[in-house]
C-alpha atoms as a PDB file:
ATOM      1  CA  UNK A   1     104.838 113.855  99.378  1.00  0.00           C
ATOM      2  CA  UNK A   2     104.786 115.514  95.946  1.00  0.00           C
ATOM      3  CA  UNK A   3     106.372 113.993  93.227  1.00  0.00           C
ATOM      4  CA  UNK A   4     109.974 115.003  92.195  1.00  0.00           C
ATOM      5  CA  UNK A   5     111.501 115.467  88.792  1.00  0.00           C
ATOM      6  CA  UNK A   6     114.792 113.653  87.967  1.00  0.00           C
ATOM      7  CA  UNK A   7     116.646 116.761  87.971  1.00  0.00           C
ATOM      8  CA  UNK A   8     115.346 117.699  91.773  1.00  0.00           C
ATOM      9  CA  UNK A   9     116.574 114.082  92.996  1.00  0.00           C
ATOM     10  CA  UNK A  10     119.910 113.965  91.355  1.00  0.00           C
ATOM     11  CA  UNK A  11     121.023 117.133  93.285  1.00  0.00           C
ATOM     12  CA  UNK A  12     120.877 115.166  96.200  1.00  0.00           C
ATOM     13  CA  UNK A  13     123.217 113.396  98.302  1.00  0.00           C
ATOM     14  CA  UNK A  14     123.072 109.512  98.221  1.00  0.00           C
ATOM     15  CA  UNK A  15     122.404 109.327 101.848  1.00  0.00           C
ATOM     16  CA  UNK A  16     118.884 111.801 101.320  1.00  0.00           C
ATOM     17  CA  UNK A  17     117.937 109.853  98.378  1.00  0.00           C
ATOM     18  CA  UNK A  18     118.690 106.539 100.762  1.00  0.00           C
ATOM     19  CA  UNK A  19     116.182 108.147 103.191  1.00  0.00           C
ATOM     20  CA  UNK A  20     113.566 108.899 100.874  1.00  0.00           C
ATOM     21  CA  UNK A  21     113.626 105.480  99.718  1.00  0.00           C
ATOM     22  CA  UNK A  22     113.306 104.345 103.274  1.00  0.00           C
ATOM     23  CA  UNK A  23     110.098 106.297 104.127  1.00  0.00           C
ATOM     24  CA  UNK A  24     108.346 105.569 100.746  1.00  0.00           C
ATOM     25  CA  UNK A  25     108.897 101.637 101.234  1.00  0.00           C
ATOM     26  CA  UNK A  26     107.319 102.348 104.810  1.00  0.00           C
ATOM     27  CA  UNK A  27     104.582 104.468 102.894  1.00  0.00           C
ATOM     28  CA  UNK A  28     104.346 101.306 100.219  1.00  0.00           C
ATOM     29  CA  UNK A  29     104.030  98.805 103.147  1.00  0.00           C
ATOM     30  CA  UNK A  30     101.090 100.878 104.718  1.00  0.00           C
ATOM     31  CA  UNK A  31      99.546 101.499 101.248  1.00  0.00           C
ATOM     32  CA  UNK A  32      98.943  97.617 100.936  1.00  0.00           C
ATOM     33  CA  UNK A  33      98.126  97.188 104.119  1.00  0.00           C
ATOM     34  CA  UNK A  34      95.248  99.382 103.945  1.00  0.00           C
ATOM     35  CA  UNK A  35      94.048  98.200  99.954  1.00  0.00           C
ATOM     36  CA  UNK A  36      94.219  94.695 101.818  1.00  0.00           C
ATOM     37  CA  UNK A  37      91.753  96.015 104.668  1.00  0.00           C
ATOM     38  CA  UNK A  38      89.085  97.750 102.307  1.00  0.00           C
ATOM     39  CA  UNK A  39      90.662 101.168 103.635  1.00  0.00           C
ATOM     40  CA  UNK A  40      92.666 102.348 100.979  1.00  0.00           C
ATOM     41  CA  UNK A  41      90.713 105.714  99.440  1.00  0.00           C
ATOM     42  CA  UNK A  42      94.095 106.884  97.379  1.00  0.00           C
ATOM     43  CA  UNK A  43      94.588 104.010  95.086  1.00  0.00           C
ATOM     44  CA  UNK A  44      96.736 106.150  92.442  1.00  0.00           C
ATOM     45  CA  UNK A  45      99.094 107.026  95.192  1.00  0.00           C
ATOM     46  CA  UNK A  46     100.762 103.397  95.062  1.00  0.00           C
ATOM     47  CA  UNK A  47     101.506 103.677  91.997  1.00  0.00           C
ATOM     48  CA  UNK A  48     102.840 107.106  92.665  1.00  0.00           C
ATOM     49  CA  UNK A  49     104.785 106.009  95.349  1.00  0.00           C
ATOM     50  CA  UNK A  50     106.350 102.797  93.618  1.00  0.00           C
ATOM     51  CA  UNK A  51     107.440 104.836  90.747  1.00  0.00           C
ATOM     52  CA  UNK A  52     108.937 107.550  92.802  1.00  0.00           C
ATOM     53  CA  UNK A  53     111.171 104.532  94.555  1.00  0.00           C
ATOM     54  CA  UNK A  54     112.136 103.357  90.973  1.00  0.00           C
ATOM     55  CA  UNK A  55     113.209 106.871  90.166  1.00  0.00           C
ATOM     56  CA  UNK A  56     115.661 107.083  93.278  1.00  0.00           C
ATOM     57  CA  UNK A  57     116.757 103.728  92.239  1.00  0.00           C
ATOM     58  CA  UNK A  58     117.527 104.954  89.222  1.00  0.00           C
ATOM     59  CA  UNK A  59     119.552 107.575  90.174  1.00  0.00           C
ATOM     60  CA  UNK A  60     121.781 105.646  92.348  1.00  0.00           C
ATOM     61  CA  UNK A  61     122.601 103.292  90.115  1.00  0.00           C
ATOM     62  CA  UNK A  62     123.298 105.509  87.605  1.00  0.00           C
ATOM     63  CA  UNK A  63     125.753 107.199  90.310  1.00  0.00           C
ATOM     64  CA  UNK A  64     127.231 103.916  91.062  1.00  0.00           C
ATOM     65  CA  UNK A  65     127.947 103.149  87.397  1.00  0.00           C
ATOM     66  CA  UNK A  66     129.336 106.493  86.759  1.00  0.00           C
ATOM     67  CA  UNK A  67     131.749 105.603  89.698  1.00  0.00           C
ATOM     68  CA  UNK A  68     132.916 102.466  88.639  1.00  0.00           C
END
């Protein structure tokens, strides 16, 4: 999963953005699984994939701000 600008995300419905969360905390739970087993060969890509979650998170907060 390549990483997506801000701009990308935001044109996006909240229920995609929802889903992509979904599968990257699935992706996050197997990336620590594996750095716990000695397996992991792709350490950057937890990082990657915890700041892509934070940017989704960002954008649906700033959605649900804008709506209140």
């Amino acid at each position: 999963m390549a990483k997506e600008k801000a701009t990308d995300l935001r044109a996006k419905t909240a229920d995609e953005l929802a889903s992509q969360i979904e599968a990257l905390g699935k992706e996050a739970f197997n990336l620590r699984f594996q750095r716990a087993s000695g397996q992991l060969e792709n350490t950057a890509r937890v990082r990657q994939v915890r700041r892509e979650a934070a940017r989704i998170k960002t954008i649906l907060n700033e959605r649900a701000r804008k709506a209140s």
